[in-house]
N, C-alpha and C. Protein backbone atom coordinates (compact mmCIF):
# COMPACT_ATOMS: atom_id res chain seq x y z
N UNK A 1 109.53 106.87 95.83
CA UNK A 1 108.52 106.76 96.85
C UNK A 1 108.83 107.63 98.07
N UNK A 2 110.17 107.63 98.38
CA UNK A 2 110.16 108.58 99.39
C UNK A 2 111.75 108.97 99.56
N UNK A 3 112.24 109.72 100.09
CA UNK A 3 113.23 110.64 99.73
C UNK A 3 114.36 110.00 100.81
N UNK A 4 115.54 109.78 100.71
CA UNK A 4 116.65 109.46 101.97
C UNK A 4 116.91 110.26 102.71
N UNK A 5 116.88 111.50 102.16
CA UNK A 5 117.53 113.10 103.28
C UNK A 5 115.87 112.75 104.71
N UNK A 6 114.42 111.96 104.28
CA UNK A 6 113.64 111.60 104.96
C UNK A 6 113.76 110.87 106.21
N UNK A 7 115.19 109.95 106.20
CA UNK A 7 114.87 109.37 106.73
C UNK A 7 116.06 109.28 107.94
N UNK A 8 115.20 109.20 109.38
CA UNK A 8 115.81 109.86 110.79
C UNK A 8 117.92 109.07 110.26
N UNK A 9 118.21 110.02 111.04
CA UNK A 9 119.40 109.38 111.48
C UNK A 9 119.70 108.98 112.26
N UNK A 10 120.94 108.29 112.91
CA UNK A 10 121.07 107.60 114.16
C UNK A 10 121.30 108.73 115.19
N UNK A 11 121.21 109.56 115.42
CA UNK A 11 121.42 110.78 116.26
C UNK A 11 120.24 110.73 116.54
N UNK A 12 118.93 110.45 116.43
CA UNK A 12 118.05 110.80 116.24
C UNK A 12 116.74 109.46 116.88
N UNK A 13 117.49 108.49 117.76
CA UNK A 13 117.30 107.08 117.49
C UNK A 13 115.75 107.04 118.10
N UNK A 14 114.97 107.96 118.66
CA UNK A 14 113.75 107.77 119.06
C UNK A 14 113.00 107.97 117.37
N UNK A 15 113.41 108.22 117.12
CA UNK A 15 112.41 108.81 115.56
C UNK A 15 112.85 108.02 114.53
N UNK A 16 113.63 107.40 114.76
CA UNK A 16 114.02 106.35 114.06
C UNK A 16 113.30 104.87 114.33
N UNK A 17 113.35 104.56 115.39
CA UNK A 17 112.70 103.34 116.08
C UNK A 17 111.45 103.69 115.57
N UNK A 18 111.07 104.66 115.46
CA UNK A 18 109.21 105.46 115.63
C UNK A 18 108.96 104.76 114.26
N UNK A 19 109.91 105.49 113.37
CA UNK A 19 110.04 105.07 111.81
C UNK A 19 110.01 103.36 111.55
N UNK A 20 110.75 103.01 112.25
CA UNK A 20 110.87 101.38 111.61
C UNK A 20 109.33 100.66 112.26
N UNK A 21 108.78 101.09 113.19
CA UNK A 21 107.50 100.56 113.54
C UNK A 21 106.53 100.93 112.82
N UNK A 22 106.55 101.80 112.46
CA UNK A 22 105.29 102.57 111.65
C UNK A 22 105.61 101.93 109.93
N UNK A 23 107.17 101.66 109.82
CA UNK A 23 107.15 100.65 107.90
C UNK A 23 106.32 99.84 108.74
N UNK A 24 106.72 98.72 109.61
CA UNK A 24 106.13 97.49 109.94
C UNK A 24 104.82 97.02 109.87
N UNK A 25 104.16 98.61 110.30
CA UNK A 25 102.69 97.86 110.19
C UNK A 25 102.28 98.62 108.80
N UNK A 26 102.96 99.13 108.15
CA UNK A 26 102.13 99.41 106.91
C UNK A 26 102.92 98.48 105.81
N UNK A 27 103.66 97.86 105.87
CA UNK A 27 104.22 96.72 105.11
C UNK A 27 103.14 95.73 105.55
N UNK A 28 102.74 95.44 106.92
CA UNK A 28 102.07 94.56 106.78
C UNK A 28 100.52 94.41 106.36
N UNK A 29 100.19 96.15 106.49
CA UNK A 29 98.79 96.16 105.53
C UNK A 29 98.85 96.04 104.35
N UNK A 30 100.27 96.59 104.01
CA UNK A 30 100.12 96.35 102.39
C UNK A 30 100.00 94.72 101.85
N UNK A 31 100.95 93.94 102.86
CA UNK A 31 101.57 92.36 101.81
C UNK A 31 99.54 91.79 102.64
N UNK A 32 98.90 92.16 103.38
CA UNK A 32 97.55 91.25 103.64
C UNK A 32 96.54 92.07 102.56
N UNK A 33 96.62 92.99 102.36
CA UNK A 33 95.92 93.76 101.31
C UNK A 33 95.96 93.07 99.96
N UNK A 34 97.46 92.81 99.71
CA UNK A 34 97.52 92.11 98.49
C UNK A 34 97.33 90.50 98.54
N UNK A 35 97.45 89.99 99.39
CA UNK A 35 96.98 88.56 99.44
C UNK A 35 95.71 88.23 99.27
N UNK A 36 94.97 89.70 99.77
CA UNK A 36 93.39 89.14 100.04
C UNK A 36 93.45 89.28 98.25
N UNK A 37 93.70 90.45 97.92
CA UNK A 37 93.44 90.50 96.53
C UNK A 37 93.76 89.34 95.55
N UNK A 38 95.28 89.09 95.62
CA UNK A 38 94.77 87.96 95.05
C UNK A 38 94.41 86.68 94.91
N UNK A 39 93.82 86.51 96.56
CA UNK A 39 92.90 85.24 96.51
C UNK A 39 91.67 85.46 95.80
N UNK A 40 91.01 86.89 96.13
CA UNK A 40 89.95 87.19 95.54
C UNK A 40 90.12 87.19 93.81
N UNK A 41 91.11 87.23 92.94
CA UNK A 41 91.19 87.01 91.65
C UNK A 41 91.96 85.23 91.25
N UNK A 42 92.00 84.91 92.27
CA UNK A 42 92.06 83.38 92.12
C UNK A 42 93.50 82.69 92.24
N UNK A 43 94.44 83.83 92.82
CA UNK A 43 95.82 83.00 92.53
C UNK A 43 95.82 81.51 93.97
N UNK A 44 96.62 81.05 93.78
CA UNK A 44 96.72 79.84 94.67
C UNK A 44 98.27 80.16 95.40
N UNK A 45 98.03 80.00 96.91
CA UNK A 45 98.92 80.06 97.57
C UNK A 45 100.26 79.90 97.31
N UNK A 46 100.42 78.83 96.24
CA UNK A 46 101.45 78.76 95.85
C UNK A 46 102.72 79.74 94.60
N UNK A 47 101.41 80.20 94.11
CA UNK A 47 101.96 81.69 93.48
C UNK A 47 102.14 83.04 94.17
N UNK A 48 101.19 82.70 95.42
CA UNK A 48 101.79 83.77 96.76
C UNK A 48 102.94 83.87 97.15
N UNK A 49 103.55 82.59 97.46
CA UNK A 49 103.90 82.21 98.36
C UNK A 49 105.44 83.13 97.09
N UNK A 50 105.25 82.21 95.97
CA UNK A 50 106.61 82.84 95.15
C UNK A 50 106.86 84.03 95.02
N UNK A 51 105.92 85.01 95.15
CA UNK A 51 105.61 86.39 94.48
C UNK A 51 106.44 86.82 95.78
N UNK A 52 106.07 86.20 96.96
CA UNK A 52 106.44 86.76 98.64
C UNK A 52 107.85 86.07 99.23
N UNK A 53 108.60 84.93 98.27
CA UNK A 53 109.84 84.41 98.21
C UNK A 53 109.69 83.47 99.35
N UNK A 54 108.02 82.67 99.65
CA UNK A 54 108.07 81.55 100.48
C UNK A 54 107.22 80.60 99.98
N UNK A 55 107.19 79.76 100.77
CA UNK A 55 106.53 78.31 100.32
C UNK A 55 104.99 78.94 100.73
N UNK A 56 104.22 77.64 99.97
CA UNK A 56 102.93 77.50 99.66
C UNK A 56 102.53 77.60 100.99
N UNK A 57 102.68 76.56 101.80
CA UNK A 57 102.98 76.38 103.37
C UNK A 57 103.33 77.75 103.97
N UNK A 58 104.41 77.90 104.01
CA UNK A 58 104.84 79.21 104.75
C UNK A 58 103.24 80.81 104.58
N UNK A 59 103.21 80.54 103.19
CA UNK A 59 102.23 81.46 102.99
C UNK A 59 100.88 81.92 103.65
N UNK A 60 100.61 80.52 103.45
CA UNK A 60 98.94 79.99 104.24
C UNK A 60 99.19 80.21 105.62
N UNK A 61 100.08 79.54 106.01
CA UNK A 61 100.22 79.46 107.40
C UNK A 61 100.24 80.98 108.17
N UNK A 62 100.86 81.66 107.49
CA UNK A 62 101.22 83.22 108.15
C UNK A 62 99.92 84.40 107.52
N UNK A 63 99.51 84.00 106.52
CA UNK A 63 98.69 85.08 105.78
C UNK A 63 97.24 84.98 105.50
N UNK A 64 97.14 83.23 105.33
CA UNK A 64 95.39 83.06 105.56
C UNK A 64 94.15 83.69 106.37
N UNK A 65 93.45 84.52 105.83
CA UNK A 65 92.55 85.25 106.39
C UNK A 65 92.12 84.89 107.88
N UNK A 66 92.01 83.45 107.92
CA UNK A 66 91.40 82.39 108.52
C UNK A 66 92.42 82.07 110.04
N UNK A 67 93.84 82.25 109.42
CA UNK A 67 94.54 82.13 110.27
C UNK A 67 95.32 83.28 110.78
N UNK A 68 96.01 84.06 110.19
CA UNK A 68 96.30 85.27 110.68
C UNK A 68 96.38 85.97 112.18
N UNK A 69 96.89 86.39 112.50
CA UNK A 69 97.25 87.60 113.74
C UNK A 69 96.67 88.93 113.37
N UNK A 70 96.10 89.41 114.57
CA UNK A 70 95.79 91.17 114.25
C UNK A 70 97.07 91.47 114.29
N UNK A 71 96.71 92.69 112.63
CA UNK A 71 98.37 93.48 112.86
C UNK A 71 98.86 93.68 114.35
N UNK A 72 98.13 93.86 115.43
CA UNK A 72 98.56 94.97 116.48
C UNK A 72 99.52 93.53 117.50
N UNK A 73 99.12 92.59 116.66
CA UNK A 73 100.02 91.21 117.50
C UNK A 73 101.36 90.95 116.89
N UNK A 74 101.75 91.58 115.63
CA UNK A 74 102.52 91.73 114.47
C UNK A 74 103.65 91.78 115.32
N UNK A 75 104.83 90.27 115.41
CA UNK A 75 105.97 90.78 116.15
C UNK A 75 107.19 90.98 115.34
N UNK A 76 108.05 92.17 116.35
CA UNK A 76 109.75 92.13 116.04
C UNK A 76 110.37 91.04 115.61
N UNK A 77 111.01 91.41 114.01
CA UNK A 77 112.19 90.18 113.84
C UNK A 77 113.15 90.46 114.67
C-alpha cells in the first residue's frame, strides 16, 4: 500500500506530525465507510464491534450514524 523509504523521518518532525493527522482522518473515513456498509448489508453491531476488536457497546456508542462526531471533532489518542 505504500512504501517505508515514504514515510517522514524524525528529522523531519513537522511532516511527520502532518502525516500522522492526515492517517487519522482517513482511517477514520475508512472504519465509518465500512460500518455504514455493513449496516447497510445487515451485520449487527456485534459483528462490528469483533471485526473492529470491540464490544457491541463500544461499537454503537462510537460509530452509530446517529451518534457519532464530525470527523473534524475526531480527537488525539
Amino acid at each position: 500500500m505504500f512504501e517505508t523509504r515514504d514515510i517522514p523521518t524524525p528529522d523531519h518532525l513537522d511532516e511527520a506530525f502532518a502525516a500522522v493527522v492526515a492517517l487519522r482522518r482517513l482511517s477514520g473515513r475508512l472504519e465509518r465507510s465500512a460500518v455504514d456498509h455493513a449496516l447497510e448489508q445487515g451485520w449487527t453491531w456485534n459483528q462490528i464491534g469483533q471485526a473492529l476488536g470491540l464490544t457491541a457497546q463500544a461499537a454503537h456508542k462510537r460509530l452509530s450514524p446517529t451518534r457519532r462526531a464530525p470527523l473534524t471533532a475526531t480527537k488525539a489518542v
